[in-house]
Protein backbone atom coordinates (compact mmCIF):
# COMPACT_ATOMS: atom_id res chain seq x y z
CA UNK A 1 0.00 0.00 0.00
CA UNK A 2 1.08 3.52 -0.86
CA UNK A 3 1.53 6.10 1.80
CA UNK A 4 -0.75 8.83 0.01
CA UNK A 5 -3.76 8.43 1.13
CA UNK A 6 -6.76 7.89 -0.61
CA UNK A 7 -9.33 11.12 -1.17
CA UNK A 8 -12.37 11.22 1.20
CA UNK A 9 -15.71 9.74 -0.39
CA UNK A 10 -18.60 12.05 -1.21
CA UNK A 11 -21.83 10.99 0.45
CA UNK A 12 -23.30 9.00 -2.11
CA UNK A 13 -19.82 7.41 -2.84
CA UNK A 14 -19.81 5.89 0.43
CA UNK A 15 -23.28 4.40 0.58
CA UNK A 16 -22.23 2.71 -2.79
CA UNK A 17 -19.41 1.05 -1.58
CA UNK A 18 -20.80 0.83 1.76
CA UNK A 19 -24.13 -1.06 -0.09
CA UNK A 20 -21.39 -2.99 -2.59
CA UNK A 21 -19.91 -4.44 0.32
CA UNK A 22 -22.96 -5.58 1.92
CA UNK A 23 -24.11 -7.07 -1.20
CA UNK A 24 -20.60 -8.94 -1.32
CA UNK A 25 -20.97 -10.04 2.19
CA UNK A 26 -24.54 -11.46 1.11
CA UNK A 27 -23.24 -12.98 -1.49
CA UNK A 28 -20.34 -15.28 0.76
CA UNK A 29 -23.00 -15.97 3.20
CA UNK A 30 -25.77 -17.47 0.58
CA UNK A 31 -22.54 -19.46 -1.47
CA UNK A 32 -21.64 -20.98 2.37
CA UNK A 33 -25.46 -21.68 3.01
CA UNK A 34 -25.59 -23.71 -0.57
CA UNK A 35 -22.58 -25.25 0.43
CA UNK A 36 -23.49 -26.25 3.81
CA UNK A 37 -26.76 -28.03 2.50
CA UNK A 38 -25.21 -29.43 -0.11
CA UNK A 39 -27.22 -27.42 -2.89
CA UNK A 40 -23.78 -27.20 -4.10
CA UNK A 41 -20.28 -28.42 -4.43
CA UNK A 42 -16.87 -26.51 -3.61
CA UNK A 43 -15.51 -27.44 -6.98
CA UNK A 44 -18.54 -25.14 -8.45
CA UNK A 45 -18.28 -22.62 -6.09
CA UNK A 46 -14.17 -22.35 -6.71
CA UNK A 47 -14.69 -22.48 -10.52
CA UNK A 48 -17.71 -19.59 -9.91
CA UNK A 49 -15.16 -17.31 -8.08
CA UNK A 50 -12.84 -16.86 -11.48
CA UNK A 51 -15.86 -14.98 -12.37
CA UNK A 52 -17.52 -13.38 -9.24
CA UNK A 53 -15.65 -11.03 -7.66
CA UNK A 54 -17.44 -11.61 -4.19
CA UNK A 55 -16.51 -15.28 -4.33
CA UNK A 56 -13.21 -14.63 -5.09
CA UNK A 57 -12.53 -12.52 -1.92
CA UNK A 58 -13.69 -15.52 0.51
CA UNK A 59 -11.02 -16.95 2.28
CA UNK A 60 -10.61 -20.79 1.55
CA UNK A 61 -10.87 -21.11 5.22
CA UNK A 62 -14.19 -19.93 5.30
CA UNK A 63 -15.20 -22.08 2.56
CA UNK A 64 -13.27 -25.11 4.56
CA UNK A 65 -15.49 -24.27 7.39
CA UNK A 66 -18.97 -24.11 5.50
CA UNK A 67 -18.48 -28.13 4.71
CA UNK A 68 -20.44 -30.08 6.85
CA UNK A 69 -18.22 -32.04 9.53
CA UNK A 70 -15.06 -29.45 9.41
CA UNK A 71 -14.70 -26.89 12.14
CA UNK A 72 -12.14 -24.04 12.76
CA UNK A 73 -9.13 -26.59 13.92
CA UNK A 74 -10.08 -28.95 10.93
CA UNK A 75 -10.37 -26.56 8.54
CA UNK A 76 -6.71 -25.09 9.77
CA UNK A 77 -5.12 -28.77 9.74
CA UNK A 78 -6.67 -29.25 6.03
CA UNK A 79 -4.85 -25.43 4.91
CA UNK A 80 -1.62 -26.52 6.59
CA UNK A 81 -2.12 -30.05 4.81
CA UNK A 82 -2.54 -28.54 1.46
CA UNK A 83 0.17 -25.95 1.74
CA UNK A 84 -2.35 -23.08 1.77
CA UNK A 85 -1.49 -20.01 4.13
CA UNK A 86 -4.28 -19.18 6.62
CA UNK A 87 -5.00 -15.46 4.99
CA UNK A 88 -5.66 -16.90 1.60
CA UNK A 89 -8.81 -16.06 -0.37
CA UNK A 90 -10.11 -18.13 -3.32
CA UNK A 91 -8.43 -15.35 -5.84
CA UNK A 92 -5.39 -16.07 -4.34
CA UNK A 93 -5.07 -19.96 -4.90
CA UNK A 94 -2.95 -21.49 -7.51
CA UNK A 95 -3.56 -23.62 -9.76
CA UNK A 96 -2.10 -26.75 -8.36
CA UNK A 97 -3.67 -25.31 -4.55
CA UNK A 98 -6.99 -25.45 -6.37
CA UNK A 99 -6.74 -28.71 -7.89
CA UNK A 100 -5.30 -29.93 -4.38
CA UNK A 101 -8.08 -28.31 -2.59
CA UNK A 102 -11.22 -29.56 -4.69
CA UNK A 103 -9.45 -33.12 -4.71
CA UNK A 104 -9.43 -32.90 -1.25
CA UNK A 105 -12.63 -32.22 -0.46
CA UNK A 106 -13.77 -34.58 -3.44
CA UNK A 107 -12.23 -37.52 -1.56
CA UNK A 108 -13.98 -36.58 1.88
């Protein structure tokens, strides 16, 4: 990050990101939901973040942790298994971290 900082937001520039960001934070939650009752899979909801920005800023843990049957110290032991560090976010993972990941999760 640069040192300059960044010009204040009018009114109505704030509500938009501030409404943006809620939307985005909707978004996570539903995907988790639909993952957590199976109404989807992770592989689909991996492939659907190269395309939805909202998706793409979830951290894999979070998406670890919306599987039925893995909690916070599973989900952390299945990161550190795979190689992936705890910060990461679905953008973030490589190619061979996805493959590993949806594998993973494939064989469970």
């Amino acid at each position: 990050m640069s040192s300059m900082s960044l010009r204040p937001l009018s009114p109505s520039e704030r509500a938009a990101a501030l409404h943006k960001a809620a939307a985005a934070r909707a978004a996570r939650a539903a995907a988790k939901e639909r993952l957590k009752n199976g109404k989807t899979s992770a592989a689909d909801l991996i492939g659907a973040a190269a395309a939805d920005d909202a998706l793409a800023r979830m951290r894999v843990v979070e998406l670890l942790e919306a599987l039925p049957g893995i909690g916070k110290v599973r989900a952390a032991a299945i990161m550190e298994q795979l190689g992936i560090a705890a910060s990461r976010r679905l953008r973030g993972l490589g190619i061979h971290q996805r493959q590993a990941l949806v594998d993973f999760i494939d064989e469970k």
